[in-house]
Protein backbone atom coordinates (compact mmCIF):
# COMPACT_ATOMS: atom_id res chain seq x y z
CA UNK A 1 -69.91 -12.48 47.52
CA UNK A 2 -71.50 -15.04 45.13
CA UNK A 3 -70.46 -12.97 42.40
CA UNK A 4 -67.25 -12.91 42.91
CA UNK A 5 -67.03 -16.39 43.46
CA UNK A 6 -68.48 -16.98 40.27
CA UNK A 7 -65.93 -14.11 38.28
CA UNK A 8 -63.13 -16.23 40.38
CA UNK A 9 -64.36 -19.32 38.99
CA UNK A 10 -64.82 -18.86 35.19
CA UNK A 11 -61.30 -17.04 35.53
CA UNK A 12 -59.77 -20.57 36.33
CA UNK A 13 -61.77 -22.58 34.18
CA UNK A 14 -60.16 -19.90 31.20
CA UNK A 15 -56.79 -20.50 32.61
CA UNK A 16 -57.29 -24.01 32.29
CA UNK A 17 -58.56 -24.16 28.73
CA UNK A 18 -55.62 -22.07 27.48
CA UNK A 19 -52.68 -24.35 28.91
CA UNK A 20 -54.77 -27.66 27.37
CA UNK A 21 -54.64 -25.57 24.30
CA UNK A 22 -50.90 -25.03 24.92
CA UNK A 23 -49.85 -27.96 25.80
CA UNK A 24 -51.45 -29.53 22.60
CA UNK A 25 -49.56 -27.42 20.03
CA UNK A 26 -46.30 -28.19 21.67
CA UNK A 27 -47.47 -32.27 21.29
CA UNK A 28 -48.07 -31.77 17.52
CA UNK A 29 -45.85 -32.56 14.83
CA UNK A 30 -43.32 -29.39 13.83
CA UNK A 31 -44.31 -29.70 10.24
CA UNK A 32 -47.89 -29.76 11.23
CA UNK A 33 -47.04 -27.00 13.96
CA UNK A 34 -45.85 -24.88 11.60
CA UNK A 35 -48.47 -24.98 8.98
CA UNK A 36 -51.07 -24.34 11.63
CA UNK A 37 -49.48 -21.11 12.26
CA UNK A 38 -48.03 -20.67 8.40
CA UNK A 39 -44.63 -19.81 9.90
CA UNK A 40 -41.78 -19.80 7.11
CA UNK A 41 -39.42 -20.64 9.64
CA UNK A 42 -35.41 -22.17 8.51
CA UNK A 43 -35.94 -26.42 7.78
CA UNK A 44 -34.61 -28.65 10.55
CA UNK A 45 -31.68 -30.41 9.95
CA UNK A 46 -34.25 -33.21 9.54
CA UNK A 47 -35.36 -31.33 6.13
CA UNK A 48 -31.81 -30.57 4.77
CA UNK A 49 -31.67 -34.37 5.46
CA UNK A 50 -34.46 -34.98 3.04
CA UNK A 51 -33.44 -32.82 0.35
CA UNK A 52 -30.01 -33.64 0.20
CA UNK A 53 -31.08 -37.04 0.13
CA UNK A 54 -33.36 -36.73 -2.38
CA UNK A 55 -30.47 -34.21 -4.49
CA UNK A 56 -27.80 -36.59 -4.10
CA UNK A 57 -24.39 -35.71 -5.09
CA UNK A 58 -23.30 -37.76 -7.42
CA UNK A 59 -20.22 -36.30 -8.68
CA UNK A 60 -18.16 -33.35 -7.69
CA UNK A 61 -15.01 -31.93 -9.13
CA UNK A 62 -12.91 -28.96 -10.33
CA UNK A 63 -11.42 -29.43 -13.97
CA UNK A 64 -9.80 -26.28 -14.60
CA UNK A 65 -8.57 -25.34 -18.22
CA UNK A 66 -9.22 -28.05 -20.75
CA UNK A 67 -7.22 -27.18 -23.68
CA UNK A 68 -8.27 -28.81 -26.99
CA UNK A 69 -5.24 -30.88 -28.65
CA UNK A 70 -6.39 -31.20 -31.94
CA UNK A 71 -2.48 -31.83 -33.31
CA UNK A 72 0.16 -33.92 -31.64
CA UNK A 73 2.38 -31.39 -32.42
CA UNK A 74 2.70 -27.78 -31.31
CA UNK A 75 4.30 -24.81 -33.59
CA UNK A 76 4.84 -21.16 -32.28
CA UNK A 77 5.73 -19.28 -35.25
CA UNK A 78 7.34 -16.14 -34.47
CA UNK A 79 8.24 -12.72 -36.81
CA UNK A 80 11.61 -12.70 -38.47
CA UNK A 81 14.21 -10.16 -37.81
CA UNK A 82 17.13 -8.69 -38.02
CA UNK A 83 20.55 -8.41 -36.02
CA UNK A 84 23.71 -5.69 -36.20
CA UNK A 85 26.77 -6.00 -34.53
CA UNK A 86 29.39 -4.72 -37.54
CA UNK A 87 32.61 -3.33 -36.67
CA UNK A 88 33.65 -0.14 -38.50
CA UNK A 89 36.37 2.02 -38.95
CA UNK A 90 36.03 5.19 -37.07
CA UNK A 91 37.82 8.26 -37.46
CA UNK A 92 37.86 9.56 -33.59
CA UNK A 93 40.21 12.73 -34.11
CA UNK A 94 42.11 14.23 -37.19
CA UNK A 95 43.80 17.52 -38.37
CA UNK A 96 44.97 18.25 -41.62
CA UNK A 97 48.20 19.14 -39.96
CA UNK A 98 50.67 19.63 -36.79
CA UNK A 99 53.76 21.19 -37.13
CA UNK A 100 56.36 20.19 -33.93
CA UNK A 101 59.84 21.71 -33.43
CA UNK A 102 62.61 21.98 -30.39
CA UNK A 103 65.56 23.94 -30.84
CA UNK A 104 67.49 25.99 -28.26
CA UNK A 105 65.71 29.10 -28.85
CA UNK A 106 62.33 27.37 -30.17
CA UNK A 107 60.35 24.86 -28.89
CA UNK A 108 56.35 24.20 -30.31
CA UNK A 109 54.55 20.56 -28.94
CA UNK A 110 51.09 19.56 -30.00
CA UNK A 111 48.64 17.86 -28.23
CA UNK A 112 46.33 15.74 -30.44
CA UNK A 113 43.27 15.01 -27.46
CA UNK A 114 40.62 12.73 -27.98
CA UNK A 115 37.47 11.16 -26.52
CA UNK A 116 35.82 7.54 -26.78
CA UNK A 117 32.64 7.58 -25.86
CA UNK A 118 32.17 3.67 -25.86
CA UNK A 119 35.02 2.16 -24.25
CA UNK A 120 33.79 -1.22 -24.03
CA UNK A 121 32.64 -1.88 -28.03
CA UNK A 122 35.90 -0.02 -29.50
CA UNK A 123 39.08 -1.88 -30.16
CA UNK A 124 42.01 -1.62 -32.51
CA UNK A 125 43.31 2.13 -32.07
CA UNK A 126 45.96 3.07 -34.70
CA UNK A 127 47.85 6.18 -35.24
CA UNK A 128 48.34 7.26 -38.65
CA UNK A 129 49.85 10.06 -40.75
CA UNK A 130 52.43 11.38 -43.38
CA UNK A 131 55.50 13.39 -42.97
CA UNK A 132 56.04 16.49 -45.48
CA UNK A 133 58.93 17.50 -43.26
CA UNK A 134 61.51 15.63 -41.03
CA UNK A 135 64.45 16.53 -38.91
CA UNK A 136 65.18 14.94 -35.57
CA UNK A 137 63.35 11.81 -33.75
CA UNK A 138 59.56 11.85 -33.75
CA UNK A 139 58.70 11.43 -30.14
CA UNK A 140 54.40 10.49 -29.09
CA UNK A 141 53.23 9.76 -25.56
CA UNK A 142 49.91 8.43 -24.62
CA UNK A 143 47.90 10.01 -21.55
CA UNK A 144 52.00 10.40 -20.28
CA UNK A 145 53.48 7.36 -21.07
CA UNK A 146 55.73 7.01 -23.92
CA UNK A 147 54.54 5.08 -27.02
CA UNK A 148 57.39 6.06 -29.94
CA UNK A 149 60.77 7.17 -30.09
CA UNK A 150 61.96 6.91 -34.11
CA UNK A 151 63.60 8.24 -36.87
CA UNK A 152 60.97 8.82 -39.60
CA UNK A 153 61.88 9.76 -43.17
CA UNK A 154 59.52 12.19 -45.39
CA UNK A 155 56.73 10.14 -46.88
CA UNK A 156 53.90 7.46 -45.45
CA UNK A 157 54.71 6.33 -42.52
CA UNK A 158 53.54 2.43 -41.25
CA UNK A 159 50.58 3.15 -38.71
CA UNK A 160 51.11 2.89 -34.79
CA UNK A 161 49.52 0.36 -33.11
CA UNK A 162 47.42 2.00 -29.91
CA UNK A 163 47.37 -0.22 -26.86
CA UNK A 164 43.42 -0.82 -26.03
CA UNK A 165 44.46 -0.73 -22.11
CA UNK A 166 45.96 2.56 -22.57
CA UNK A 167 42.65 4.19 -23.76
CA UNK A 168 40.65 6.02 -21.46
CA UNK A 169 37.54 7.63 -21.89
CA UNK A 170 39.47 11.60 -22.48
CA UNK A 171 42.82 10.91 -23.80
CA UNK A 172 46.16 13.12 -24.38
CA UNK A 173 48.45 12.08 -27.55
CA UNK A 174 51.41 14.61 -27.47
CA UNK A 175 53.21 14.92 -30.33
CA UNK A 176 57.24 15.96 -29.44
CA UNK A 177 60.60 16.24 -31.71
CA UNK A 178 64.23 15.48 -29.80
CA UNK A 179 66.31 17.79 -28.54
CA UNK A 180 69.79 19.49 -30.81
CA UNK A 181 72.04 19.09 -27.76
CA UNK A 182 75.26 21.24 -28.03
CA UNK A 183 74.10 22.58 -31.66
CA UNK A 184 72.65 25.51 -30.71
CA UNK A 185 72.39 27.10 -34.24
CA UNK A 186 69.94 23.69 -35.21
CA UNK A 187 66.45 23.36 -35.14
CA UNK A 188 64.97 19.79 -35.52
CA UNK A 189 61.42 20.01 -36.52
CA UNK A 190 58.78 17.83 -38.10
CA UNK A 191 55.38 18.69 -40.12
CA UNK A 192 52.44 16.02 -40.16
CA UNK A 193 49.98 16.05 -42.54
CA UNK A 194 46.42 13.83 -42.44
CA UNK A 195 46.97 13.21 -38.92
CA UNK A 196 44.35 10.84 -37.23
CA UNK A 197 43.73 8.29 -34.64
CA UNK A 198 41.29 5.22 -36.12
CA UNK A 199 39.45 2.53 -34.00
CA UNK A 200 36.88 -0.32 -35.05
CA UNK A 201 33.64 0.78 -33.57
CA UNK A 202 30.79 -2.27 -33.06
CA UNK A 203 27.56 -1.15 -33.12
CA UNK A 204 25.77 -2.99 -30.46
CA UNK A 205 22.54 -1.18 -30.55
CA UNK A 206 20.56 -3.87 -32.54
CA UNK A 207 22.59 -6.77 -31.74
CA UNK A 208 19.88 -8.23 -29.77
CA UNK A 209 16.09 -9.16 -29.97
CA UNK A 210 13.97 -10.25 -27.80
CA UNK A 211 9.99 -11.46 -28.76
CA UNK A 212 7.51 -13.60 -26.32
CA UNK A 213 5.36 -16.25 -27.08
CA UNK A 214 2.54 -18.15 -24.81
CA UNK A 215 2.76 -21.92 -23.46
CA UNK A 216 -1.17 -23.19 -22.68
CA UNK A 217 -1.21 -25.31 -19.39
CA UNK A 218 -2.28 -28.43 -21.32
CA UNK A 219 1.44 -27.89 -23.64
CA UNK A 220 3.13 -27.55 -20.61
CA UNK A 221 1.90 -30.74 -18.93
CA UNK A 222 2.30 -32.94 -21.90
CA UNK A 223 5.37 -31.63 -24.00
CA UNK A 224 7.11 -34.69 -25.00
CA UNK A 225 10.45 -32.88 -27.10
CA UNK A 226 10.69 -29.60 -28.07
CA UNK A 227 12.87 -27.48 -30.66
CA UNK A 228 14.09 -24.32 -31.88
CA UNK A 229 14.06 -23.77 -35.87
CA UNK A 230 14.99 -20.57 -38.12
CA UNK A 231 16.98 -19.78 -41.05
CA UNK A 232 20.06 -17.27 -40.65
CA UNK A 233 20.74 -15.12 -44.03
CA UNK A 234 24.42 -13.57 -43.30
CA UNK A 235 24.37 -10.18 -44.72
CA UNK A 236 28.19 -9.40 -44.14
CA UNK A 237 30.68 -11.61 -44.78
CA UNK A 238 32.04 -12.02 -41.91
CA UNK A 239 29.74 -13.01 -38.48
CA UNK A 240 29.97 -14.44 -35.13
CA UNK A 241 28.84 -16.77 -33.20
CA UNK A 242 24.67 -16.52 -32.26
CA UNK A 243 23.68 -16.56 -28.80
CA UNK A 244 20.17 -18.40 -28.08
CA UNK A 245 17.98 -17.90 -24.25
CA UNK A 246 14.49 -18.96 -23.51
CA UNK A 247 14.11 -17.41 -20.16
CA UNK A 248 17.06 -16.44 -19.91
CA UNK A 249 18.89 -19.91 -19.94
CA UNK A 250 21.26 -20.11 -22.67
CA UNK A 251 20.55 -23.53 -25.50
CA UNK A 252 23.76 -25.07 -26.14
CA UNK A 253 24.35 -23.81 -29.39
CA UNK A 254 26.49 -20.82 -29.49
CA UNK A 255 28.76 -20.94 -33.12
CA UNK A 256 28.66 -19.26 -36.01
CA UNK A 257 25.35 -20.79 -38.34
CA UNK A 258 25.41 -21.90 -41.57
CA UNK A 259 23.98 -19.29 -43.56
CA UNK A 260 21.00 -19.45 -45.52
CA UNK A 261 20.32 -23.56 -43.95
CA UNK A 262 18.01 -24.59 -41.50
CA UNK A 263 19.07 -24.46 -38.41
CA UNK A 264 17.51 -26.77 -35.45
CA UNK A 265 17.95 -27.01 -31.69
CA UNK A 266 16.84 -29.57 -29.37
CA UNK A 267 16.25 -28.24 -25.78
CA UNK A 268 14.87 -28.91 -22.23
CA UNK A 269 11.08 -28.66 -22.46
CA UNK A 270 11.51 -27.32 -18.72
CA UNK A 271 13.09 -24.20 -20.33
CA UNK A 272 9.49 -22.84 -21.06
CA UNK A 273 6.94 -22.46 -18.72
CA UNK A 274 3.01 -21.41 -18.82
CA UNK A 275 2.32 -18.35 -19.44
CA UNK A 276 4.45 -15.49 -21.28
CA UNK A 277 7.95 -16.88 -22.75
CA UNK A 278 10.62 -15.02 -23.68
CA UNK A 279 13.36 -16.02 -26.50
CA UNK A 280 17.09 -13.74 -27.27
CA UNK A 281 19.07 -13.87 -30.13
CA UNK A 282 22.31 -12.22 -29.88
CA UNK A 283 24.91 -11.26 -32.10
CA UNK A 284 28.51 -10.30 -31.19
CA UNK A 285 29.48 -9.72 -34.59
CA UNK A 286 28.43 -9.07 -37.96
CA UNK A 287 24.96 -8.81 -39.73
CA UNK A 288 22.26 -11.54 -39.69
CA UNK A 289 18.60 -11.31 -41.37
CA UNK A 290 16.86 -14.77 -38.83
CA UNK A 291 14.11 -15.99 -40.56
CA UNK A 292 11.36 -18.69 -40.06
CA UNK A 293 11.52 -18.70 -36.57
CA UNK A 294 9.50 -21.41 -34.80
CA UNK A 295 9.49 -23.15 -31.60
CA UNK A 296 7.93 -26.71 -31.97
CA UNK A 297 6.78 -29.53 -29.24
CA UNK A 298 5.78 -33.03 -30.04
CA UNK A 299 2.61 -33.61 -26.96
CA UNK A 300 2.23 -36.49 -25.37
CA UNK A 301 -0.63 -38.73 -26.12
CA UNK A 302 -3.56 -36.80 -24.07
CA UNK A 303 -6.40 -38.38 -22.49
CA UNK A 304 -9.31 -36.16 -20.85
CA UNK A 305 -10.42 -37.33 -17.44
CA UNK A 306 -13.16 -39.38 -16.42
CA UNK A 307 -15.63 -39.15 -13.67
CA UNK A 308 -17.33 -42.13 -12.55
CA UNK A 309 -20.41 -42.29 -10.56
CA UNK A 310 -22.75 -45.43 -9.96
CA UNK A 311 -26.78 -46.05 -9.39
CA UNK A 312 -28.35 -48.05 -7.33
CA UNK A 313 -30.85 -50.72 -8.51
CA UNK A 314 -33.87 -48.12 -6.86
CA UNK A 315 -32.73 -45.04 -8.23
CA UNK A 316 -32.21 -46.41 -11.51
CA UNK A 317 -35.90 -47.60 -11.46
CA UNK A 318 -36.97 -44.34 -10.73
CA UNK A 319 -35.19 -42.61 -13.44
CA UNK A 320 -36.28 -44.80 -16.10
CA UNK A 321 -39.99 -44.57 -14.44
CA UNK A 322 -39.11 -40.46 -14.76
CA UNK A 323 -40.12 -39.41 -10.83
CA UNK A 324 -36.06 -39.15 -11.14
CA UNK A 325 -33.38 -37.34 -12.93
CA UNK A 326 -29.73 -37.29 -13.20
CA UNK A 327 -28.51 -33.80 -14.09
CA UNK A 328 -25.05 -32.30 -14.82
CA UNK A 329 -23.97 -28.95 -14.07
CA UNK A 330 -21.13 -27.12 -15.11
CA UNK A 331 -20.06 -23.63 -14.16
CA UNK A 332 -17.47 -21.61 -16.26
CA UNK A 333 -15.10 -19.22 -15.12
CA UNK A 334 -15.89 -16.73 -18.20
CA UNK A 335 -18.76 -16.07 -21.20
CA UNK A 336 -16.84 -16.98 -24.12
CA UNK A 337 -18.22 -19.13 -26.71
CA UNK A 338 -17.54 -22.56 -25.49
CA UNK A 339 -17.70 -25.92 -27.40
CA UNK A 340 -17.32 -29.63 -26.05
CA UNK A 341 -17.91 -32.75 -26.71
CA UNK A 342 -19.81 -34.74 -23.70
CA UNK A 343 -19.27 -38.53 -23.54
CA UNK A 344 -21.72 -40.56 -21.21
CA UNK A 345 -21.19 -44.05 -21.37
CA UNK A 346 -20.33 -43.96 -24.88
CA UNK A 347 -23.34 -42.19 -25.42
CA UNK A 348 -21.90 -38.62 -27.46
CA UNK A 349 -23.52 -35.15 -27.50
CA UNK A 350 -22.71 -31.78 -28.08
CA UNK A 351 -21.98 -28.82 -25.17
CA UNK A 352 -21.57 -25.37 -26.64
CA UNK A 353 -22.70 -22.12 -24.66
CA UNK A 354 -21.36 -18.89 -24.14
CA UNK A 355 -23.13 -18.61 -20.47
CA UNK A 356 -21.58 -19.32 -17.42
CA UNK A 357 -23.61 -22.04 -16.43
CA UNK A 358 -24.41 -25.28 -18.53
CA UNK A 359 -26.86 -28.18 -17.59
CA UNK A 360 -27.78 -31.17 -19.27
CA UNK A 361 -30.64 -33.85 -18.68
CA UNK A 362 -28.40 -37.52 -18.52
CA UNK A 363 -31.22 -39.78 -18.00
CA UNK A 364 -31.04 -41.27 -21.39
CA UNK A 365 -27.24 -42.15 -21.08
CA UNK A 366 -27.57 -43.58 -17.99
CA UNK A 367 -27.19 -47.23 -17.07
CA UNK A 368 -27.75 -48.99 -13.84
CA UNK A 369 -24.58 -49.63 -11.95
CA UNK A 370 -20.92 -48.39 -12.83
CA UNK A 371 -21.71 -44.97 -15.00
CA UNK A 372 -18.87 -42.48 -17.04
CA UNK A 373 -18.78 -39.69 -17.94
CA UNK A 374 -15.73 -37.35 -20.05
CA UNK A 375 -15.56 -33.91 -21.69
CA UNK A 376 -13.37 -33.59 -24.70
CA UNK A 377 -13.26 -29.66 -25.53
CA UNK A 378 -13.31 -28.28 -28.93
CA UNK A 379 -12.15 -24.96 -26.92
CA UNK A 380 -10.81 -23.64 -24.34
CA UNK A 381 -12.62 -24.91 -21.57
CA UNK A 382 -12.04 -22.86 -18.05
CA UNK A 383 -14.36 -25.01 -15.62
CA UNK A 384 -14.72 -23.95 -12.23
CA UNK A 385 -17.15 -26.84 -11.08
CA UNK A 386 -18.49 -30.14 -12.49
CA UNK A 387 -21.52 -31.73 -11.27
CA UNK A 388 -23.28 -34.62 -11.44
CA UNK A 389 -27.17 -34.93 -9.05
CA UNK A 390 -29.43 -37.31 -8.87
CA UNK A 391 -33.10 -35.46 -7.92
CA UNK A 392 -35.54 -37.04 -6.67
């Protein structure tokens, strides 16, 4: 029995150590706590406290594309070119010859059938041909309708004159000779020679040209006046009016050019847009050679941004004792070579990389107080993020 009292005993005094033992680790400090065990548990929002406060944020931003204006003025020279839209005579149907006659015992008609395959570019339809043999009225009918009734004597004969609304895209011209009446034993009869139906044909298939051209997001923003410019070299003597779009809106210019001068057109700078442009000449008639084709834009006068950011008295002691340091970091949005300019107070240096990420010590820029800084790109910039820490 003494035993066991004694096993009971040292069993309690055990218990007792163990929860003094407990209880003490719980009433130490975490960090403390957690060294004692070496436990690599997450930091306390106590820690991310600390080292925010001892990263501080001094500047954050998003700057985008910086585009480099070197020149005031902007010039997109595109490729010269040439336009067709000529009108030619086109021989749609002939035969060398058609011989026609009506009597009471005879009677021969001839259909002269054609086709236009363009309806919409071919105008001016004549008939034409010469008589070797006349006797009787000449009668023709178009697609059934009736388009001469005369008398025509041996020879050339003046050409007839086609209505356009008459043509269709298959057509019938029937080719008659008038009746003898009560004189049976007469036979009225004609022979054509050279007979042919003519039409001015415009060739539209090059009458038009499009080309594209790129507007930078920094030229977009700060366009100030923008113009067309090209020479137009007439190659036939006769031409009409040029038709100008930039995106499909028309510039109001449509006339016929002087030939061979400069030609300039003032337009809406809100006709372009960033990104891919289109431009459209078109010609409705004759034959151009449009050279020297540019599209200029006078820019605004461009100032980069600047980011301001100010130290305190303290932190400004510490950075010049160096347990401090103000840092910018930049992050790119590609790995192209990259150039820049950095302005800190006044203070210039150079950025160039073709990484992703660019950092730069600024503690010998840095004043106490009201601080700057500006980047003035060489290139095309594409930044992501800009910032500016102080560490601690």
């Amino acid at each position: 029995m003494n035993k066991k009292a004694q096993a009971g005993t040292a069993a309690g005094v055990v218990a007792i150590v163990a929860f003094i033992i407990i209880l003490y680790i719980l009433l130490l400090p975490e960090d403390v706590r957690n060294q004692l065990f070496n436990t690599t548990a997450a930091p306390t929002t106590a820690q991310r406290a600390q080292v925010a406060a001892e990263r501080n944020i001094l500047v954050f931003e998003h700057p985008g594309t910086m585009d480099p204006v070197k020149l005031r003025s902007r010039e997109k020279v595109l490729d010269s070119f040439n336009l067709y839209a000529e009108k030619t005579a086109t021989v749609l149907k002939s035969v060398q010859t058609v011989h026609i006659e009506n009597g009471w015992l005879r009677k021969e008609v001839y259909n002269l059938s054609f086709s236009v395959a363009d309806l919409a570019n071919t105008e001016n339809y004549v008939l034409a041909f010469d008589v070797t043999n006349a006797q009787g009225r000449l009668l023709a009918s178009l697609n059934g309708k009736q388009i001469y009734d005369s008398t025509v004597s041996v020879g050339n004969v003046e050409p007839i004159k086609l209505e356009r609304d008459q043509i269709q895209s298959e057509n019938s011209l029937l080719f008659t000779v008038s009746g003898v009446g009560l004189a049976f034993w007469r036979l009225n009869e004609y022979d054509l020679r050279n007979v042919r139906v003519i039409a001015d044909f415009t060739d539209v298939s090059k009458r038009e040209y499009k080309n594209f051209f790129i507007i930078t997001a920094t030229e977009k923003e700060n366009f100030e006046k923008t113009k067309l410019t090209f020479v137009p070299d007439c190659l036939t003597q006769k031409v009409g009016p040029l038709k100008i779009l930039i995106n499909d809106r028309e510039l109001h210019y449509q006339t016929i050019p002087d030939c061979g001068l400069l030609s300039s057109i003032e337009f809406d700078q809100n006709y372009l847009k960033q990104g891919e442009n289109t431009i459209t000449f078109r010609a409705d008639e004759g034959s151009y050679f449009i050279d020297r084709v540019s599209i200029k834009a006078d820019l605004k006068v461009l100032q980069y941004p600047f980011y301001y950011f100010e130290l305190k008295r303290a932190d400004f002691g510490k950075i010049t004792n160096n347990t401090a340091n103000v840092t910018l970091e930049l992050q790119f949005a590609d790995k192209e070579d990259k150039i820049g300019e950095l302005n800190v107070n006044g203070h210039l240096s150079r950025l160039e990389t073709s990484n992703v990420t660019f950092t730069k010590d600024l503690n010998v820029f840095v004043d106490e107080g009201q601080n700057y800084l500006q980047i003035v790109p060489k290139t095309v910039l594409n930044i992501v993020d800009l910032k500016v820490t102080l560490e601690k």
